[in-house]
N, C-alpha and C. Protein backbone atom coordinates (compact mmCIF):
# COMPACT_ATOMS: atom_id res chain seq x y z
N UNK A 1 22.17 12.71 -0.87
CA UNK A 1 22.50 12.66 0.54
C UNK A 1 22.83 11.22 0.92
N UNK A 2 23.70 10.69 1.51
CA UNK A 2 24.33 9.74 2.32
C UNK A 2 23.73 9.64 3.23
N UNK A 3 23.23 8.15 3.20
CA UNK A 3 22.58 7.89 4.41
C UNK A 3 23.46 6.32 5.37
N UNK A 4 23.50 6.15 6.42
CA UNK A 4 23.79 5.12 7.00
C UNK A 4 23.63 3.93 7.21
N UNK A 5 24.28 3.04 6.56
CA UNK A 5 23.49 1.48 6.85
C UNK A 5 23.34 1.24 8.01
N UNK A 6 22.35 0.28 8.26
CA UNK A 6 22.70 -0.15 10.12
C UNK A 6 23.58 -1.38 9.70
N UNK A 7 24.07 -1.16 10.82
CA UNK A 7 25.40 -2.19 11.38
C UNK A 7 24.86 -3.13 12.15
N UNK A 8 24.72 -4.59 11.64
CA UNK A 8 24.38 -5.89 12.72
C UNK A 8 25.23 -5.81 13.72
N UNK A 9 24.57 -5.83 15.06
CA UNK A 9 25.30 -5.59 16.13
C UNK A 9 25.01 -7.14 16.60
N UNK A 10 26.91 -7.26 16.64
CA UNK A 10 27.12 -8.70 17.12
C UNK A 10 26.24 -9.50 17.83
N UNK A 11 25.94 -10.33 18.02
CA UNK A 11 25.51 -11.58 19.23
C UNK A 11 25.76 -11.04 20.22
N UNK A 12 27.21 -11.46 20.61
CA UNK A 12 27.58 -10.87 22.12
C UNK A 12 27.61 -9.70 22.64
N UNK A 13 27.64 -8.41 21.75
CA UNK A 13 27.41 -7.50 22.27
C UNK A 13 26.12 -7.20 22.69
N UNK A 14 25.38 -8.26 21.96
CA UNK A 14 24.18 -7.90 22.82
C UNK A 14 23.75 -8.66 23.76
N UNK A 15 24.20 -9.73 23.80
CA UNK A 15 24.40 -10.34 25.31
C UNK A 15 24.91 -9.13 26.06
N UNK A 16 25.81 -8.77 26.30
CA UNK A 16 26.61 -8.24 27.20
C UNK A 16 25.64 -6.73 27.47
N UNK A 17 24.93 -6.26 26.66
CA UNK A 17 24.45 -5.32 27.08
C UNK A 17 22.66 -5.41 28.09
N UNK A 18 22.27 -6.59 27.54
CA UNK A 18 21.58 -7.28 27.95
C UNK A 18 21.76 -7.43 30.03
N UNK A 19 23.33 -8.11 29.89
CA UNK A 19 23.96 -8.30 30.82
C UNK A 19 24.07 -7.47 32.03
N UNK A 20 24.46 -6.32 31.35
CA UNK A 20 24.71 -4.91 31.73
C UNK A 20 23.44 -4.14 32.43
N UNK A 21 22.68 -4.30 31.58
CA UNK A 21 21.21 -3.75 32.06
C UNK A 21 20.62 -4.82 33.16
N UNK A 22 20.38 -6.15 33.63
CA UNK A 22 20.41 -6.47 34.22
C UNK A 22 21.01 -6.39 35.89
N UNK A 23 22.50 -6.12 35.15
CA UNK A 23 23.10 -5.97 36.72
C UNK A 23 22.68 -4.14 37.05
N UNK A 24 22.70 -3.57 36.39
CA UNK A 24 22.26 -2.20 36.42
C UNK A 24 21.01 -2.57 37.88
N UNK A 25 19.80 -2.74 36.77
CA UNK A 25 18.24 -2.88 37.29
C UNK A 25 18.67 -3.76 38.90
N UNK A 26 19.66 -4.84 39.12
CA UNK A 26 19.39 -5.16 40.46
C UNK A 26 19.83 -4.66 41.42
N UNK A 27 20.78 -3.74 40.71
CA UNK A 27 21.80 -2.55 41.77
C UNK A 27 20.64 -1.77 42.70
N UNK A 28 19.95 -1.39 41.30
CA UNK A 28 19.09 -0.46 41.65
C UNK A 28 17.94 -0.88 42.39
N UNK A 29 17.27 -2.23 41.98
CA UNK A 29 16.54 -2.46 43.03
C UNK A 29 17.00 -2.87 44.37
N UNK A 30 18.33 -3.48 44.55
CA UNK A 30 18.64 -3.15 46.14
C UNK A 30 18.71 -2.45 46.93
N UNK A 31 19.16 -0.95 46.06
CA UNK A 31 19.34 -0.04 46.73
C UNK A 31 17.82 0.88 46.93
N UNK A 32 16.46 0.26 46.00
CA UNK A 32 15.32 0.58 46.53
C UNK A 32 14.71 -0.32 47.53
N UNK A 33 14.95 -1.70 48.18
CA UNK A 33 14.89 -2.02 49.31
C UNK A 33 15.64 -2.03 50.49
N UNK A 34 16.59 -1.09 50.07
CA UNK A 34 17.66 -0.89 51.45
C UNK A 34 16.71 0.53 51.88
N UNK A 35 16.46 1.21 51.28
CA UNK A 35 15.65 2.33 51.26
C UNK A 35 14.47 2.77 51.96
N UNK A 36 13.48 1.76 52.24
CA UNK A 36 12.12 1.68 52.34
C UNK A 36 11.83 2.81 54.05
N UNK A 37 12.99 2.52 54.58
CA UNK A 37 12.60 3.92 55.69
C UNK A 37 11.91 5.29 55.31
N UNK A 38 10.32 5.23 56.19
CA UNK A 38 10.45 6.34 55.61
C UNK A 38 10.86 7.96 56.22
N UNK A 39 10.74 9.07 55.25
CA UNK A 39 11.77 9.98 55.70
C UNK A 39 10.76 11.29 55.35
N UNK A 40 11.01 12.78 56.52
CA UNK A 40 10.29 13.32 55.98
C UNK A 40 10.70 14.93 55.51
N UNK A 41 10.06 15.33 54.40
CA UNK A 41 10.52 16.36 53.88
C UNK A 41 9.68 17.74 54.21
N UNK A 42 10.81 18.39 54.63
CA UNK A 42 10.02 19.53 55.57
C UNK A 42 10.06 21.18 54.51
N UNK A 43 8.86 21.50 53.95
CA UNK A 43 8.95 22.52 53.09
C UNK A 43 8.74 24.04 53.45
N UNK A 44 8.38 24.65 52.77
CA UNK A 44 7.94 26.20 53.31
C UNK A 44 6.37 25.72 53.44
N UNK A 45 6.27 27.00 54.83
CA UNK A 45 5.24 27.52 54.99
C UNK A 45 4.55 25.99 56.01
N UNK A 46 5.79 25.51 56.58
CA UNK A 46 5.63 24.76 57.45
C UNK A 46 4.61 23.26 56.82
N UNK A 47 5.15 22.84 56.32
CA UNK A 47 4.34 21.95 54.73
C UNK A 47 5.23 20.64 55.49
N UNK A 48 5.00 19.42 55.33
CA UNK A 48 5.90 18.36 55.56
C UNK A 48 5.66 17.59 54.56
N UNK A 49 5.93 16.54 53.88
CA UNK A 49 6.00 15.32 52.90
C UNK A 49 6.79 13.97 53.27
N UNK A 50 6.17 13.04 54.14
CA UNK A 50 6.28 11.87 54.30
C UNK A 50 6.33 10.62 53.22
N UNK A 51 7.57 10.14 53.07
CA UNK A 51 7.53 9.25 52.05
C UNK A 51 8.78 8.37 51.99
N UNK A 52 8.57 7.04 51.45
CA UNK A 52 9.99 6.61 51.70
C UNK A 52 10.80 6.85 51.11
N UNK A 53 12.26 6.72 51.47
CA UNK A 53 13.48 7.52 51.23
C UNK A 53 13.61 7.00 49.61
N UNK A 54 13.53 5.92 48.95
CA UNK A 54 13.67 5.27 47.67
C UNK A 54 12.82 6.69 46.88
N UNK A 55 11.54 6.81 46.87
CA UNK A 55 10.58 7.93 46.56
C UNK A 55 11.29 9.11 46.37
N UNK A 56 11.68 9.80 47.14
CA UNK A 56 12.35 11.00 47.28
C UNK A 56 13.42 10.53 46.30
N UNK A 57 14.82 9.84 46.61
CA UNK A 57 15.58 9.71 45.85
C UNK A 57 14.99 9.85 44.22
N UNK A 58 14.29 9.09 43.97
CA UNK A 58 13.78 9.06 43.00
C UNK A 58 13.15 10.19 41.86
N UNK A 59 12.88 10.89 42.92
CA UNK A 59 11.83 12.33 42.14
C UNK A 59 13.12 13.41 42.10
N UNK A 60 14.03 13.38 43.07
CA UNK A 60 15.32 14.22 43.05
C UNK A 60 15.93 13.84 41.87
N UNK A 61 16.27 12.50 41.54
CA UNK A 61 16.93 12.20 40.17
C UNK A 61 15.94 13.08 38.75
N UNK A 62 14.78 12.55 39.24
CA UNK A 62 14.07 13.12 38.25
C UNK A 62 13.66 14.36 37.55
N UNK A 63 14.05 14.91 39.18
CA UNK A 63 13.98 16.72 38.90
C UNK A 63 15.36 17.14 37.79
N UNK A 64 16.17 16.19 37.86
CA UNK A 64 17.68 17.10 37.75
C UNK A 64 17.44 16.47 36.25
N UNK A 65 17.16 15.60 35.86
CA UNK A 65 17.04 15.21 34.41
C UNK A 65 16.22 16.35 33.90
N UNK A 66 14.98 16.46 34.65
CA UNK A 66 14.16 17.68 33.76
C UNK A 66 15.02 19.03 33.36
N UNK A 67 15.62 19.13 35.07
CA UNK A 67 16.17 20.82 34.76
C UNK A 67 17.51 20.27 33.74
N UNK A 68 18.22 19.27 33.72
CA UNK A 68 19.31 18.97 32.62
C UNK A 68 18.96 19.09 31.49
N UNK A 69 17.83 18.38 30.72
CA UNK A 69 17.00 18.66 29.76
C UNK A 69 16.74 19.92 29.44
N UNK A 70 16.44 20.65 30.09
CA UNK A 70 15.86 21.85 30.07
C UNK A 70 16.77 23.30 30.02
N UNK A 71 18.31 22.84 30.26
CA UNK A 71 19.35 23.75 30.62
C UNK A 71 19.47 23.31 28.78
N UNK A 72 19.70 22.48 28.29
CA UNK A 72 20.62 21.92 27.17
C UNK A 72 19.31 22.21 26.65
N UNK A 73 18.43 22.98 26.34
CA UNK A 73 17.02 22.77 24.93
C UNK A 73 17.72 23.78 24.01
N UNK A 74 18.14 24.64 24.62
CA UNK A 74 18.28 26.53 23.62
C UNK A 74 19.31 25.65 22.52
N UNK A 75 20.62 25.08 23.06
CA UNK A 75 21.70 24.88 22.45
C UNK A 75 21.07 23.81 21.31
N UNK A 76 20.42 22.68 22.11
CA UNK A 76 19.81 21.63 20.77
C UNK A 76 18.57 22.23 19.89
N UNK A 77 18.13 23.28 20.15
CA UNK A 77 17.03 23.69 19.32
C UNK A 77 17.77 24.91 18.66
N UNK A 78 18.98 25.10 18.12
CA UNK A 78 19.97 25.95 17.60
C UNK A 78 20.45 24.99 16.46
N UNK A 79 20.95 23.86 17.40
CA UNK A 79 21.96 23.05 16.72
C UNK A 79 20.91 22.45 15.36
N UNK A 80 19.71 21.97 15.80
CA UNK A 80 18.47 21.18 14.94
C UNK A 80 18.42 22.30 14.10
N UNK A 81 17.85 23.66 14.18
CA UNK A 81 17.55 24.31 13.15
C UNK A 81 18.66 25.53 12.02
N UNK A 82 20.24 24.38 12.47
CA UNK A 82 21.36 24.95 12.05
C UNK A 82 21.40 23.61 10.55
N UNK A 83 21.50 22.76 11.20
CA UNK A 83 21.63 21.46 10.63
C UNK A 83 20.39 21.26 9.56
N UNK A 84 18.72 21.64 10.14
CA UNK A 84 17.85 21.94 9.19
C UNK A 84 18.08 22.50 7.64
N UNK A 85 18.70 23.84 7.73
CA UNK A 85 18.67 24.42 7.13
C UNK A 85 19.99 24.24 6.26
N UNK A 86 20.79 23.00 6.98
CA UNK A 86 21.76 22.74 6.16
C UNK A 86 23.11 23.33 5.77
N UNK A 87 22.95 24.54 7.04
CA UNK A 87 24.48 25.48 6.87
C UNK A 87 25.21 24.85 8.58
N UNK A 88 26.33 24.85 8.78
CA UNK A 88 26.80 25.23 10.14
C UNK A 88 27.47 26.46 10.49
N UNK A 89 27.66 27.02 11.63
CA UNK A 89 28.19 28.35 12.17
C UNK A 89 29.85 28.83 10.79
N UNK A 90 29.83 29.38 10.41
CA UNK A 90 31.19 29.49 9.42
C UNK A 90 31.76 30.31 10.42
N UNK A 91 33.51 29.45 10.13
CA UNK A 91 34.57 30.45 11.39
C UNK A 91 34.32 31.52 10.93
N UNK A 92 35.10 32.33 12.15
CA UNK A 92 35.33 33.61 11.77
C UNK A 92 36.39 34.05 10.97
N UNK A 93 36.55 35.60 10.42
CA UNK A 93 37.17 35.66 9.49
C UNK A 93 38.36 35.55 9.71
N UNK A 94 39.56 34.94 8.65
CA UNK A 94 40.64 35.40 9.31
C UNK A 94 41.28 33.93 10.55
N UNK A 95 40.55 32.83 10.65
CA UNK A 95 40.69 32.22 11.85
C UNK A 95 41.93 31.18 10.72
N UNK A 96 42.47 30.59 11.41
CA UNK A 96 43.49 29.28 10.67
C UNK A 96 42.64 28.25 10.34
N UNK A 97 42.92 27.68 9.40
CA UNK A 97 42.15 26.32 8.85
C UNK A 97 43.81 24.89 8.99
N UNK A 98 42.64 23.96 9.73
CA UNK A 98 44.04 22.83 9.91
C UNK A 98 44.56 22.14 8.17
N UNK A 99 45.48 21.99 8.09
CA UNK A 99 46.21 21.52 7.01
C UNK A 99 46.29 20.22 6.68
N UNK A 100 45.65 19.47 5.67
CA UNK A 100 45.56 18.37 5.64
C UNK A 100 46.85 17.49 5.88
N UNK A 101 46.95 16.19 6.51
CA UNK A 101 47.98 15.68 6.84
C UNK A 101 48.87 15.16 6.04
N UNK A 102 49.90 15.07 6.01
CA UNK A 102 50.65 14.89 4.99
C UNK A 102 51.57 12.99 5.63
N UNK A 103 51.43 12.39 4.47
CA UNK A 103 51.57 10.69 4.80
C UNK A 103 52.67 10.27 4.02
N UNK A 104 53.54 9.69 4.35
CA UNK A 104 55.01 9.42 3.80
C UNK A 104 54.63 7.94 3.14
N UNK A 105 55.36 8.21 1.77
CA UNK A 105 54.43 7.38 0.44
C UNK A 105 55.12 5.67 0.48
N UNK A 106 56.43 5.64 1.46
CA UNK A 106 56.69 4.19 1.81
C UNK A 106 56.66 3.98 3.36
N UNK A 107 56.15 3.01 3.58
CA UNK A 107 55.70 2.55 4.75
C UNK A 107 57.08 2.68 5.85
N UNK A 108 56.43 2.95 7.30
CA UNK A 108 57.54 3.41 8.08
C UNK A 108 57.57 1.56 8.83
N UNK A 109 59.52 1.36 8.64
CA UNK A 109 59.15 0.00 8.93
C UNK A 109 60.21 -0.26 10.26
N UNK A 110 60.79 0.87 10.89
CA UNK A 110 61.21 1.60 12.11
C UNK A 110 60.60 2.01 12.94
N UNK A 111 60.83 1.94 14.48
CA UNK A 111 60.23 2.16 15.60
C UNK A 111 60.20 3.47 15.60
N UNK A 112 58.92 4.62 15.60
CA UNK A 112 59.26 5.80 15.93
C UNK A 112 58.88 6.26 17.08
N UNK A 113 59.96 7.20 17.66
CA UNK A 113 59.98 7.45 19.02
C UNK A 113 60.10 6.48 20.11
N UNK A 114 60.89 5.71 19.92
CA UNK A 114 61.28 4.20 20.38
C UNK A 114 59.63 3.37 20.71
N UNK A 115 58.38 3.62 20.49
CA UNK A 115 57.73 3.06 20.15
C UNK A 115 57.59 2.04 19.34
């Protein structure tokens, strides 16, 4: 079995991601002190939930990751115990198989397609 070397990931790319996450995190914390009003959430059975608006935002993001997570498990716990076992889905019968490409044995040294 073939396994993957890791790849030294440049200097700067990790600056830059570094970078990235930074400006990310202050986006986000501005937009949790623009926030701090608080706001209230009115449920069944006449229930209320007072909290600031950053809070709420927050647990709403959080809900939708769970249920996202949770929509996508069947398909990744298919895919894991497809890959386990070391077979994948085989087409069906009868389906076309693509044709390996075929490469012209002297170099094209003309614009093709006025490209």
């Amino acid at each position: 079995m073939l396994t993957a070397l890791p790849v030294p990931i440049p200097v700067f790319m990790r600056i830059l991601s570094w970078f990235l996450r930074l400006v990310l995190f202050l986006l986000l914390f501005g937009l949790a002190l623009n926030n701090l009003e608080p706001v209230t959430l009115h449920l069944l059975f006449g229930t209320e939930w007072r909290t600031p608006m950053i809070v709420l935002l927050l647990v709403v993001f959080a809900l939708g990751a769970v249920l996202g997570v949770l929509a996508l498990m069947p398909s990744w716990l298919r895919h894991r115990r497809l890959a386990r076992r070391g077979t994948d889905t085989p087409p069906p019968a009868g389906a076309p198989t693509a044709a390996p490409a075929e490469f012209p044995s002297q170099p094209i040294d003309r614009p093709i397609d006025g490209v």
